[in-house]
PDB file of N, CA and C in Angstrom:
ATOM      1  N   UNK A   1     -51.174  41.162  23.400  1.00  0.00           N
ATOM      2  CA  UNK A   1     -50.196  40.433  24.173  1.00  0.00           C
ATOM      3  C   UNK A   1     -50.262  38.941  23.867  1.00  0.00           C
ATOM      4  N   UNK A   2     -51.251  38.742  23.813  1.00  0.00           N
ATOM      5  CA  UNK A   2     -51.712  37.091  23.292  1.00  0.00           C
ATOM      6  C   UNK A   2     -51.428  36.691  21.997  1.00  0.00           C
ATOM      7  N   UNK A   3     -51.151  37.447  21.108  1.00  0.00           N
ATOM      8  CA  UNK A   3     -50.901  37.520  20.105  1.00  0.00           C
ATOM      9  C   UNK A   3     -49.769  37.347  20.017  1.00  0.00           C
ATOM     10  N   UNK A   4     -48.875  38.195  20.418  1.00  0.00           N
ATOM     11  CA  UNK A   4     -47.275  38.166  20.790  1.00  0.00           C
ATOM     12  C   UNK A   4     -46.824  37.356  21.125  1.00  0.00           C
ATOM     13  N   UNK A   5     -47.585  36.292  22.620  1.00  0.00           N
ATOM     14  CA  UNK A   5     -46.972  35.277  23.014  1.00  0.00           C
ATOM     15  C   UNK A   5     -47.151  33.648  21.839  1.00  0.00           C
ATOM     16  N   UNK A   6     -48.410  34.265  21.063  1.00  0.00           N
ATOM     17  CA  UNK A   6     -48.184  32.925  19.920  1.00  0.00           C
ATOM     18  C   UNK A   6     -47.333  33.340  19.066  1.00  0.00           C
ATOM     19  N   UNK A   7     -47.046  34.347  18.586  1.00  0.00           N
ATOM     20  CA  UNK A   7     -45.546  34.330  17.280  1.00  0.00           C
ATOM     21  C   UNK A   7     -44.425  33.811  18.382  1.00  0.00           C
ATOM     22  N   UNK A   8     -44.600  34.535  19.669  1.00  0.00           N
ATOM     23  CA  UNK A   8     -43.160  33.936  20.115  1.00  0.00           C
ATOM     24  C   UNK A   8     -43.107  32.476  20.252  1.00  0.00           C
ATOM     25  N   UNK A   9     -44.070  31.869  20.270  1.00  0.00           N
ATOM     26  CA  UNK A   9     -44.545  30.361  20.173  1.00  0.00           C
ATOM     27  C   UNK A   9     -44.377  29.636  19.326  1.00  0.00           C
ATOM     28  N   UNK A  10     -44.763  30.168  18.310  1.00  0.00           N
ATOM     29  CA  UNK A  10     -44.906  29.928  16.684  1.00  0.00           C
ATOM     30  C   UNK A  10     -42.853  30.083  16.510  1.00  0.00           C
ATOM     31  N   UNK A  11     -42.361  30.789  16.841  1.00  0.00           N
ATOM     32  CA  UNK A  11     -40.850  31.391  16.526  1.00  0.00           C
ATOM     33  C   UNK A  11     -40.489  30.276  17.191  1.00  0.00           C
ATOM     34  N   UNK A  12     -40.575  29.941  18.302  1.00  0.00           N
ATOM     35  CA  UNK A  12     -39.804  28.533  19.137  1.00  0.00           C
ATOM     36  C   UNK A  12     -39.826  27.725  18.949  1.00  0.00           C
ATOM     37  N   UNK A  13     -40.880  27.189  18.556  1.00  0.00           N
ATOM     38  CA  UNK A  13     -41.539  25.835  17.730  1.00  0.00           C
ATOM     39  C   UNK A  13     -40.248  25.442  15.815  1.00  0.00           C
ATOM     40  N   UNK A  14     -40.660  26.911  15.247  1.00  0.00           N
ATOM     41  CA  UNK A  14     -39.740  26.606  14.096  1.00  0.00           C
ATOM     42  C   UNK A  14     -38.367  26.663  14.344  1.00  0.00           C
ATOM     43  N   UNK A  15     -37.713  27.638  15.668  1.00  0.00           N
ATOM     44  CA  UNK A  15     -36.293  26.882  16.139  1.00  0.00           C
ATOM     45  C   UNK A  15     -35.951  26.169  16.428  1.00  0.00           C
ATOM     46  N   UNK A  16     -37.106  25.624  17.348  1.00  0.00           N
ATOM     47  CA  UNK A  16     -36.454  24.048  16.979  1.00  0.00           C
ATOM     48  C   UNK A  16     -36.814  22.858  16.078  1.00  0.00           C
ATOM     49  N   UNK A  17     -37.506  23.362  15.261  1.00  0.00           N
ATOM     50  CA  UNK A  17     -37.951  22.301  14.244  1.00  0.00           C
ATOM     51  C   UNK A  17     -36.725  22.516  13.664  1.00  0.00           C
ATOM     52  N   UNK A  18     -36.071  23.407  13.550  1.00  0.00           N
ATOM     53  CA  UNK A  18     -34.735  23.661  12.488  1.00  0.00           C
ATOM     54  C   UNK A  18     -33.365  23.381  13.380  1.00  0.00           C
ATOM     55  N   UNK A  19     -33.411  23.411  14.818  1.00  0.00           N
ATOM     56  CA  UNK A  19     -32.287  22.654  15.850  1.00  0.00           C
ATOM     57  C   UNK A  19     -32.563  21.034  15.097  1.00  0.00           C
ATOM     58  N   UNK A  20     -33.855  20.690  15.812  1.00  0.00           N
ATOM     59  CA  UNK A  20     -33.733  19.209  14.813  1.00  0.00           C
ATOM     60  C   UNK A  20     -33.197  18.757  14.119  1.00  0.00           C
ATOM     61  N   UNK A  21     -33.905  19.870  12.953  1.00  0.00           N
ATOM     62  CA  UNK A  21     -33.227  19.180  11.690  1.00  0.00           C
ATOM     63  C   UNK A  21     -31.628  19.427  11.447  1.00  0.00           C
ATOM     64  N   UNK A  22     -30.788  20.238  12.235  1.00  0.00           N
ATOM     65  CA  UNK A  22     -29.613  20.405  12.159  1.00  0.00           C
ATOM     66  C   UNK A  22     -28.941  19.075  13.078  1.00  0.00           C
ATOM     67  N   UNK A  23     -29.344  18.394  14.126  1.00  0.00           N
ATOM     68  CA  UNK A  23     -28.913  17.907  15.002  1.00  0.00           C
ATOM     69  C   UNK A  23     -29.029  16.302  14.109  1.00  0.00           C
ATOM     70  N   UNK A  24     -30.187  16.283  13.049  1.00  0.00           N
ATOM     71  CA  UNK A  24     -29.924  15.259  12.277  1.00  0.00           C
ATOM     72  C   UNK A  24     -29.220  14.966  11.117  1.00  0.00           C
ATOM     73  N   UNK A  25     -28.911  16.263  10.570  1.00  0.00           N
ATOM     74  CA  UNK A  25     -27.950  16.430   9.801  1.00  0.00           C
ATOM     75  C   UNK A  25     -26.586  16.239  10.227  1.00  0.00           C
ATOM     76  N   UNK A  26     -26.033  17.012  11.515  1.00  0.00           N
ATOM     77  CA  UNK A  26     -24.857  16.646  11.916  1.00  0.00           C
ATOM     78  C   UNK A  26     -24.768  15.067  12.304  1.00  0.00           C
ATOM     79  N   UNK A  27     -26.200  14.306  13.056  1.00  0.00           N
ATOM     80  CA  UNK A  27     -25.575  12.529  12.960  1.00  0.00           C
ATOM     81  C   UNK A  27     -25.209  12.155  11.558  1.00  0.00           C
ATOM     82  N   UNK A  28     -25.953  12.543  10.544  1.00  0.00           N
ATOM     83  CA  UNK A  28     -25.176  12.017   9.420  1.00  0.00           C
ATOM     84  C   UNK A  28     -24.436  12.307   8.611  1.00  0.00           C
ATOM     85  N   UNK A  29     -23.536  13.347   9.123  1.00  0.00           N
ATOM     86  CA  UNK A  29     -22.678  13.674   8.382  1.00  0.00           C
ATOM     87  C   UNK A  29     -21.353  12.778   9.791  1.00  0.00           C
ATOM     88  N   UNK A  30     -21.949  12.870  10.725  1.00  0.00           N
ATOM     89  CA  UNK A  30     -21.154  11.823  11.715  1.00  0.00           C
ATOM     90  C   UNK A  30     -21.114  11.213  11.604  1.00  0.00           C
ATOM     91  N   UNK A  31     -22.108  10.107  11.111  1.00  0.00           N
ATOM     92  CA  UNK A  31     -21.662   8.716  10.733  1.00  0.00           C
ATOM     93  C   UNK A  31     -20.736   8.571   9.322  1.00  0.00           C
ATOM     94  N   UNK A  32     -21.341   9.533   8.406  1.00  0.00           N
ATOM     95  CA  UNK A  32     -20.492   9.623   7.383  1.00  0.00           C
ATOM     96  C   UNK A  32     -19.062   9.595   7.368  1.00  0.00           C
ATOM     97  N   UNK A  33     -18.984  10.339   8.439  1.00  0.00           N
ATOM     98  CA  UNK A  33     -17.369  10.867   8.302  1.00  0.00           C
ATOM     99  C   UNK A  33     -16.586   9.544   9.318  1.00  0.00           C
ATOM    100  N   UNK A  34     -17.614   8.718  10.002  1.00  0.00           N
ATOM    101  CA  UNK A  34     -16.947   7.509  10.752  1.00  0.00           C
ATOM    102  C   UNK A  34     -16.682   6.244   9.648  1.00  0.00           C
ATOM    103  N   UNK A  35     -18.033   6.123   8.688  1.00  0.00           N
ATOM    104  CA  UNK A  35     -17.788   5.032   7.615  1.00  0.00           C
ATOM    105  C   UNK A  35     -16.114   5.471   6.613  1.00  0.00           C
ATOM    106  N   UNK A  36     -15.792   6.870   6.572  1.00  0.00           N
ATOM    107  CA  UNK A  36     -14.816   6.926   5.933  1.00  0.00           C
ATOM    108  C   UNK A  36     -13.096   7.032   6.504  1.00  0.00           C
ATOM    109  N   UNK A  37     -13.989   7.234   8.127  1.00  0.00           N
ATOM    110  CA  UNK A  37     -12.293   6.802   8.639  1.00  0.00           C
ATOM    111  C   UNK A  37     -12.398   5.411   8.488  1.00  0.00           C
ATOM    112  N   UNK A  38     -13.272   4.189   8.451  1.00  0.00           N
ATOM    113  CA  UNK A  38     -13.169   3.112   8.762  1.00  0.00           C
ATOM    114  C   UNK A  38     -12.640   2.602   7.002  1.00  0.00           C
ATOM    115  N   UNK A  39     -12.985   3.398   6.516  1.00  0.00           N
ATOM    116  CA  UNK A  39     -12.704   2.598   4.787  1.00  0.00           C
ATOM    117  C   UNK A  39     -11.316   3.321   5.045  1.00  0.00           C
ATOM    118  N   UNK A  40     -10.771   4.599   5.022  1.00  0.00           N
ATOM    119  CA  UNK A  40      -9.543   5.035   5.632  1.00  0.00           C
ATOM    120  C   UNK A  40      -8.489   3.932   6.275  1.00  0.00           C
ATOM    121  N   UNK A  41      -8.728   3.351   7.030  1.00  0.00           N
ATOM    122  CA  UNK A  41      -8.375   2.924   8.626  1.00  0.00           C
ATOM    123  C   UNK A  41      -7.885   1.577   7.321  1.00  0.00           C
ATOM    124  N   UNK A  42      -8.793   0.538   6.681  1.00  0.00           N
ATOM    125  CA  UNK A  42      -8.818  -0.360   5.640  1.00  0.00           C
ATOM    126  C   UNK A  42      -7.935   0.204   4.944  1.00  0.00           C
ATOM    127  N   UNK A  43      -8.269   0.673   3.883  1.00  0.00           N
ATOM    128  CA  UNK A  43      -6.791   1.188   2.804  1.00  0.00           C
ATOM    129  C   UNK A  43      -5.623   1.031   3.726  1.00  0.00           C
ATOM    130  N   UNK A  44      -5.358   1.271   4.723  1.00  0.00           N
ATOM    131  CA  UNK A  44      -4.311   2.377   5.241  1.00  0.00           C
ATOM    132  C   UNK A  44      -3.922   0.801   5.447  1.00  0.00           C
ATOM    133  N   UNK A  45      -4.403  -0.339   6.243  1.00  0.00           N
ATOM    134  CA  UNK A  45      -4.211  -1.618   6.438  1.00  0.00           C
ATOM    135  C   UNK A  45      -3.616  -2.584   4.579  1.00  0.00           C
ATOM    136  N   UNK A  46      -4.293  -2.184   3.869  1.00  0.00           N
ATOM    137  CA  UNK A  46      -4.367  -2.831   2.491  1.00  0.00           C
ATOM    138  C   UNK A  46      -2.632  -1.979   2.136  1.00  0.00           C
ATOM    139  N   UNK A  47      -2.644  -1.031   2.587  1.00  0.00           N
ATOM    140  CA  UNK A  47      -1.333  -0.632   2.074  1.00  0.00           C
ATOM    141  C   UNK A  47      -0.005  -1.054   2.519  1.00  0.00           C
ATOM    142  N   UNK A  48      -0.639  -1.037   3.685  1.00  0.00           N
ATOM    143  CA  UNK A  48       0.712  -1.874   5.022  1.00  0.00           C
ATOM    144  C   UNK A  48       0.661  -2.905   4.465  1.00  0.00           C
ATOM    145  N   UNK A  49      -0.173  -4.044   3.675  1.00  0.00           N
ATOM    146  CA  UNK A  49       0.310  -5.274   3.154  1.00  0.00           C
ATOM    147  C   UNK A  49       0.930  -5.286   2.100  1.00  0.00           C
ATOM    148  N   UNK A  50       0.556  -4.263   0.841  1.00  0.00           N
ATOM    149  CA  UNK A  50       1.105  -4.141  -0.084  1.00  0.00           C
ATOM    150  C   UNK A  50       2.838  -3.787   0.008  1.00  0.00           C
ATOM    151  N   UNK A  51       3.146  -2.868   0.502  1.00  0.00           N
ATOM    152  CA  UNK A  51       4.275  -2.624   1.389  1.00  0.00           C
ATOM    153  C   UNK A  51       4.996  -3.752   1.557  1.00  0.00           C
ATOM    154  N   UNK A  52       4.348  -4.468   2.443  1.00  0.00           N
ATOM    155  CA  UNK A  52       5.324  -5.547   3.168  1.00  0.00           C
ATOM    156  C   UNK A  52       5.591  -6.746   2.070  1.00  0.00           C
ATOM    157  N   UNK A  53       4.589  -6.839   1.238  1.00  0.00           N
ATOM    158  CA  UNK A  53       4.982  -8.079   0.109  1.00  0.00           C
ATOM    159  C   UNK A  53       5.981  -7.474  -0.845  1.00  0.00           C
ATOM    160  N   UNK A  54       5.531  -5.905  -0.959  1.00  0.00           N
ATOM    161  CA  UNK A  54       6.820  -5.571  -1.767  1.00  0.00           C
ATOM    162  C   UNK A  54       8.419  -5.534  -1.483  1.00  0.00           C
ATOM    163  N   UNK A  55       8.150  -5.164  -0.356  1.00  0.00           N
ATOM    164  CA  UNK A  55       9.894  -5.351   0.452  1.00  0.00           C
ATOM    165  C   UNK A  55      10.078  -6.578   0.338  1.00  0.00           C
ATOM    166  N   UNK A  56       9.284  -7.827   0.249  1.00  0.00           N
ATOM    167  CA  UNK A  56       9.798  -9.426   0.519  1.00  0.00           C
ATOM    168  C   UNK A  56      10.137  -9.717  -0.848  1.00  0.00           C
ATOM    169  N   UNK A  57       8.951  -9.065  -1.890  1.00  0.00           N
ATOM    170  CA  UNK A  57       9.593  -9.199  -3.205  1.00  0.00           C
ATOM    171  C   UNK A  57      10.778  -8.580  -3.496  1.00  0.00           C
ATOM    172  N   UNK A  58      11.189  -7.412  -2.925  1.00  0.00           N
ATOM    173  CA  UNK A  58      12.734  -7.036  -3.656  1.00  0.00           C
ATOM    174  C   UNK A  58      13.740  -7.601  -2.977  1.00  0.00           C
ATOM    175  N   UNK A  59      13.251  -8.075  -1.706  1.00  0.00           N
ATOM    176  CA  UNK A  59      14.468  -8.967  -0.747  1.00  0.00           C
ATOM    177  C   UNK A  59      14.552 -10.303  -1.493  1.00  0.00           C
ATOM    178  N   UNK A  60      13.539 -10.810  -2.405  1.00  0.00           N
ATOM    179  CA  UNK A  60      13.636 -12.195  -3.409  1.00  0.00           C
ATOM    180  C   UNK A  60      14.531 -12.215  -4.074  1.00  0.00           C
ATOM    181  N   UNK A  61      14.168 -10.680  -5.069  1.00  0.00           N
ATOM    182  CA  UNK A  61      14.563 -10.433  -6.242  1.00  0.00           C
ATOM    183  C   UNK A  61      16.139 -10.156  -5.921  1.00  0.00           C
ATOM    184  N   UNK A  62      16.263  -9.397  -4.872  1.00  0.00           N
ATOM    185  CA  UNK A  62      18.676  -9.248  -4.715  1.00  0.00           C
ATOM    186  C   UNK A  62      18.574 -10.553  -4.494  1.00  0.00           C
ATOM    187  N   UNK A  63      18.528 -11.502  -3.956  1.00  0.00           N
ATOM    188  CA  UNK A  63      18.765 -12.490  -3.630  1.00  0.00           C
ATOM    189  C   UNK A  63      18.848 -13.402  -4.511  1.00  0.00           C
ATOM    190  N   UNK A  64      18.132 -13.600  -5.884  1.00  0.00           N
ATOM    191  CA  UNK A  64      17.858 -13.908  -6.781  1.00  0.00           C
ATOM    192  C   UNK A  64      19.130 -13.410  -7.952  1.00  0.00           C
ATOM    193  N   UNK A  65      18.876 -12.380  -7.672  1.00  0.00           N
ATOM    194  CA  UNK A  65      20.267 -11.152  -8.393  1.00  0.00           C
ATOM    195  C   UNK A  65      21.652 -11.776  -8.108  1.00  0.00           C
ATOM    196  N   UNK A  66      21.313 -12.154  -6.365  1.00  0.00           N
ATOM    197  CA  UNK A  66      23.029 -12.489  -6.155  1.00  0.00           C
ATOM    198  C   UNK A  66      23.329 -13.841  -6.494  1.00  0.00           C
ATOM    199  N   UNK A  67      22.496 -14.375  -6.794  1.00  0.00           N
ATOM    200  CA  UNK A  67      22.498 -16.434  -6.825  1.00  0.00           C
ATOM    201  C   UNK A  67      23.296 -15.979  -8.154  1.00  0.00           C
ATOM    202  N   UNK A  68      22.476 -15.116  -9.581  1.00  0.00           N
ATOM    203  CA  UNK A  68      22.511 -15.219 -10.920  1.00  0.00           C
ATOM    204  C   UNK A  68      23.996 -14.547 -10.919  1.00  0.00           C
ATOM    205  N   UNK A  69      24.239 -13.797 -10.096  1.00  0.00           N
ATOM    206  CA  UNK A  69      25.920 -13.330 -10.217  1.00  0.00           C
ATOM    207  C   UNK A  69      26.730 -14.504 -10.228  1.00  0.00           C
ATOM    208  N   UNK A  70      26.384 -15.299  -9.068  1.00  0.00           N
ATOM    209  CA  UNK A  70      27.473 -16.583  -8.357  1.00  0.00           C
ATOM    210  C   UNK A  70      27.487 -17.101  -9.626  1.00  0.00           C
ATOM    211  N   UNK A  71      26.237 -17.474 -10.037  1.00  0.00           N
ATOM    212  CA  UNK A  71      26.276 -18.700 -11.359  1.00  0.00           C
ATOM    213  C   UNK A  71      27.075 -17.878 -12.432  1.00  0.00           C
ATOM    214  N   UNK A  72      27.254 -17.019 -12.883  1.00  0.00           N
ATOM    215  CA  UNK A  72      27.428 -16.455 -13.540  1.00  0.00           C
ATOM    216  C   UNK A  72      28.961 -16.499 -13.516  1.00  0.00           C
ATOM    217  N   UNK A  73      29.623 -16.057 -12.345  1.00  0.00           N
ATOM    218  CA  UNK A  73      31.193 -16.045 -12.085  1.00  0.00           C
ATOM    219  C   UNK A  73      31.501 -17.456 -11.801  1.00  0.00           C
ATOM    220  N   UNK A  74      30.824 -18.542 -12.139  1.00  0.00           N
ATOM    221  CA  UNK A  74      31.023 -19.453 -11.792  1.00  0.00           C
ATOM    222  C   UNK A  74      31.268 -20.594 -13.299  1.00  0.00           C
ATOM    223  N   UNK A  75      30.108 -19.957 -13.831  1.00  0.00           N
ATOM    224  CA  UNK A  75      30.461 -20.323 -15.345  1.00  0.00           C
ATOM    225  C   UNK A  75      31.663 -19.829 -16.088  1.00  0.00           C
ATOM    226  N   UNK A  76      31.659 -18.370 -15.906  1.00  0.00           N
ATOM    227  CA  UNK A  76      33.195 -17.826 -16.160  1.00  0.00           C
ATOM    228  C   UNK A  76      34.284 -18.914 -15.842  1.00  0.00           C
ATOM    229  N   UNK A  77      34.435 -18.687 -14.614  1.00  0.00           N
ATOM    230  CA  UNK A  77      35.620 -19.883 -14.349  1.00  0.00           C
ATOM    231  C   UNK A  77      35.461 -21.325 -15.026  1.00  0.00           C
ATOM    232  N   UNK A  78      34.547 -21.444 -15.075  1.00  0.00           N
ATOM    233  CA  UNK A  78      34.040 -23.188 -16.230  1.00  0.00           C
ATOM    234  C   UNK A  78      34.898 -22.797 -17.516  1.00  0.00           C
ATOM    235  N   UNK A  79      34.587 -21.422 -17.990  1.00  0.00           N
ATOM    236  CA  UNK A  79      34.830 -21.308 -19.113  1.00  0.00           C
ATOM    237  C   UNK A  79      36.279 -20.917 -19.000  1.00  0.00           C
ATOM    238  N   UNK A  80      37.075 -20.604 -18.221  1.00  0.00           N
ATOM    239  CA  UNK A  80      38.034 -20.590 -18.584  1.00  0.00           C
ATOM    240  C   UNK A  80      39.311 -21.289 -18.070  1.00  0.00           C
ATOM    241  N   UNK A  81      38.510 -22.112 -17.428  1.00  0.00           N
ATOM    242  CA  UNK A  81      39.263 -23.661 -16.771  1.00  0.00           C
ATOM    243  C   UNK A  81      39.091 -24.436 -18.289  1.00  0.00           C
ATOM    244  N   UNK A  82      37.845 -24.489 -18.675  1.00  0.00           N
ATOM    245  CA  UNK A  82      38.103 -25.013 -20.004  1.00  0.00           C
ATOM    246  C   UNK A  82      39.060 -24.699 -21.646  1.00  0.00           C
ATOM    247  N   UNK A  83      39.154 -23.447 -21.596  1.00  0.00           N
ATOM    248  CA  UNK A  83      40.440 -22.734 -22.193  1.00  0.00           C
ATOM    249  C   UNK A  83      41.119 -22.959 -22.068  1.00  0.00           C
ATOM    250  N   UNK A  84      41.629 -23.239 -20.702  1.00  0.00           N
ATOM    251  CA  UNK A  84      42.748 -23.818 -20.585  1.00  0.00           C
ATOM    252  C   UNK A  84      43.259 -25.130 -20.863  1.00  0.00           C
ATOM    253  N   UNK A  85      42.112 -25.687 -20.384  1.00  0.00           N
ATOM    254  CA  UNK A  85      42.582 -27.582 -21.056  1.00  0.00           C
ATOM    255  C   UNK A  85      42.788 -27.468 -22.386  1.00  0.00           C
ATOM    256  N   UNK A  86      42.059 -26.695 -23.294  1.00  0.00           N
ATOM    257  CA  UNK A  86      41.874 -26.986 -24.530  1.00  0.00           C
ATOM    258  C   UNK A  86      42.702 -26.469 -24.996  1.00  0.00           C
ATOM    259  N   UNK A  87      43.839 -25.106 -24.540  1.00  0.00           N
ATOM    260  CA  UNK A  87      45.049 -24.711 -25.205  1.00  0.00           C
ATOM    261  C   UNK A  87      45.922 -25.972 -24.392  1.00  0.00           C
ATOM    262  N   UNK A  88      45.795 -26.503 -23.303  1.00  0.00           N
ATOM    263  CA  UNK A  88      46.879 -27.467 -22.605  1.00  0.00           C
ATOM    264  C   UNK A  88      46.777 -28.766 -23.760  1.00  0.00           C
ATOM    265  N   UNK A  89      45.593 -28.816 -24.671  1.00  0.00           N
ATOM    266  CA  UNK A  89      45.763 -30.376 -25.400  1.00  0.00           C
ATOM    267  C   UNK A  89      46.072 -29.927 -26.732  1.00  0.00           C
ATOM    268  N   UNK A  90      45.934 -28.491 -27.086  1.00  0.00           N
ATOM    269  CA  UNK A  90      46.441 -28.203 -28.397  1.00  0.00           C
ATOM    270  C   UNK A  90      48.050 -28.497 -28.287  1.00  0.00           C
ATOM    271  N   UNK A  91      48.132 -27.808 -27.416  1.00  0.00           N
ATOM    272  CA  UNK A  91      50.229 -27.968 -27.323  1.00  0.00           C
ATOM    273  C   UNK A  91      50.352 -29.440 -26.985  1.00  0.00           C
ATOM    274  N   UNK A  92      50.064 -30.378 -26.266  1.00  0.00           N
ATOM    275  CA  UNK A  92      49.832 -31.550 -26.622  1.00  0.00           C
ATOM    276  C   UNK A  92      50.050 -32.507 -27.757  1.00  0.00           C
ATOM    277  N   UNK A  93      49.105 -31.789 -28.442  1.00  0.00           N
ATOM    278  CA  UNK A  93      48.634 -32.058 -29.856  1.00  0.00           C
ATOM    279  C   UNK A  93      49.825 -31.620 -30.717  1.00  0.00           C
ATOM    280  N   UNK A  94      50.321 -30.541 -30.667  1.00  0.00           N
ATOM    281  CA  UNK A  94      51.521 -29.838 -31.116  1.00  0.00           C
ATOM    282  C   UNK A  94      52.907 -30.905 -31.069  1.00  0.00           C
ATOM    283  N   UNK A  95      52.972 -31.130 -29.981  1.00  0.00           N
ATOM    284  CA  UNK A  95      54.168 -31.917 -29.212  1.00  0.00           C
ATOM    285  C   UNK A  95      54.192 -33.164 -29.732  1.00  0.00           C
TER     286      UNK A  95
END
């Protein structure tokens, strides 16, 4: 009987030497898994900036787009306000 009650002793002792060691394994796989929501949580922040500079950059860039149109239809008309003087002084010239 005495015998019995030390294996069952001996048996309790290594369950929980092995609860232990499970209960320390799960903190670090807990902290683990907290350091990677927090690098998570970061990216996820690093992306929301990336994001937002990119929308400001393409809101630059139409804006930029629409200036280079204006100038653009604007030179047109230069150029062909100037066509015109220059056929108005040929006939001129003609006359």
């Amino acid at each position: 009987m005495l015998d019995t009650s030390r294996k069952m002793l001996d048996t309790s002792r290594k369950i929980l030497d092995t609860s232990r060691k499970m209960l320390d394994t799960s903190r670090k796989m807990l902290d683990t898994s907290r350091k990677i929501l927090d690098t998570s949580r970061k990216m996820l922040d690093t992306s929301r900036k990336i994001l937002d500079t990119s929308r400001k950059m393409l809101d630059t860039s139409r804006k930029m787009l629409d200036t280079s149109r204006k100038i653009l239809d604007t030179s047109r008309k230069i150029l062909d306000t100037s066509r015109k003087i220059l056929d108005t002084s040929r006939k001129m010239l003609d006359t």
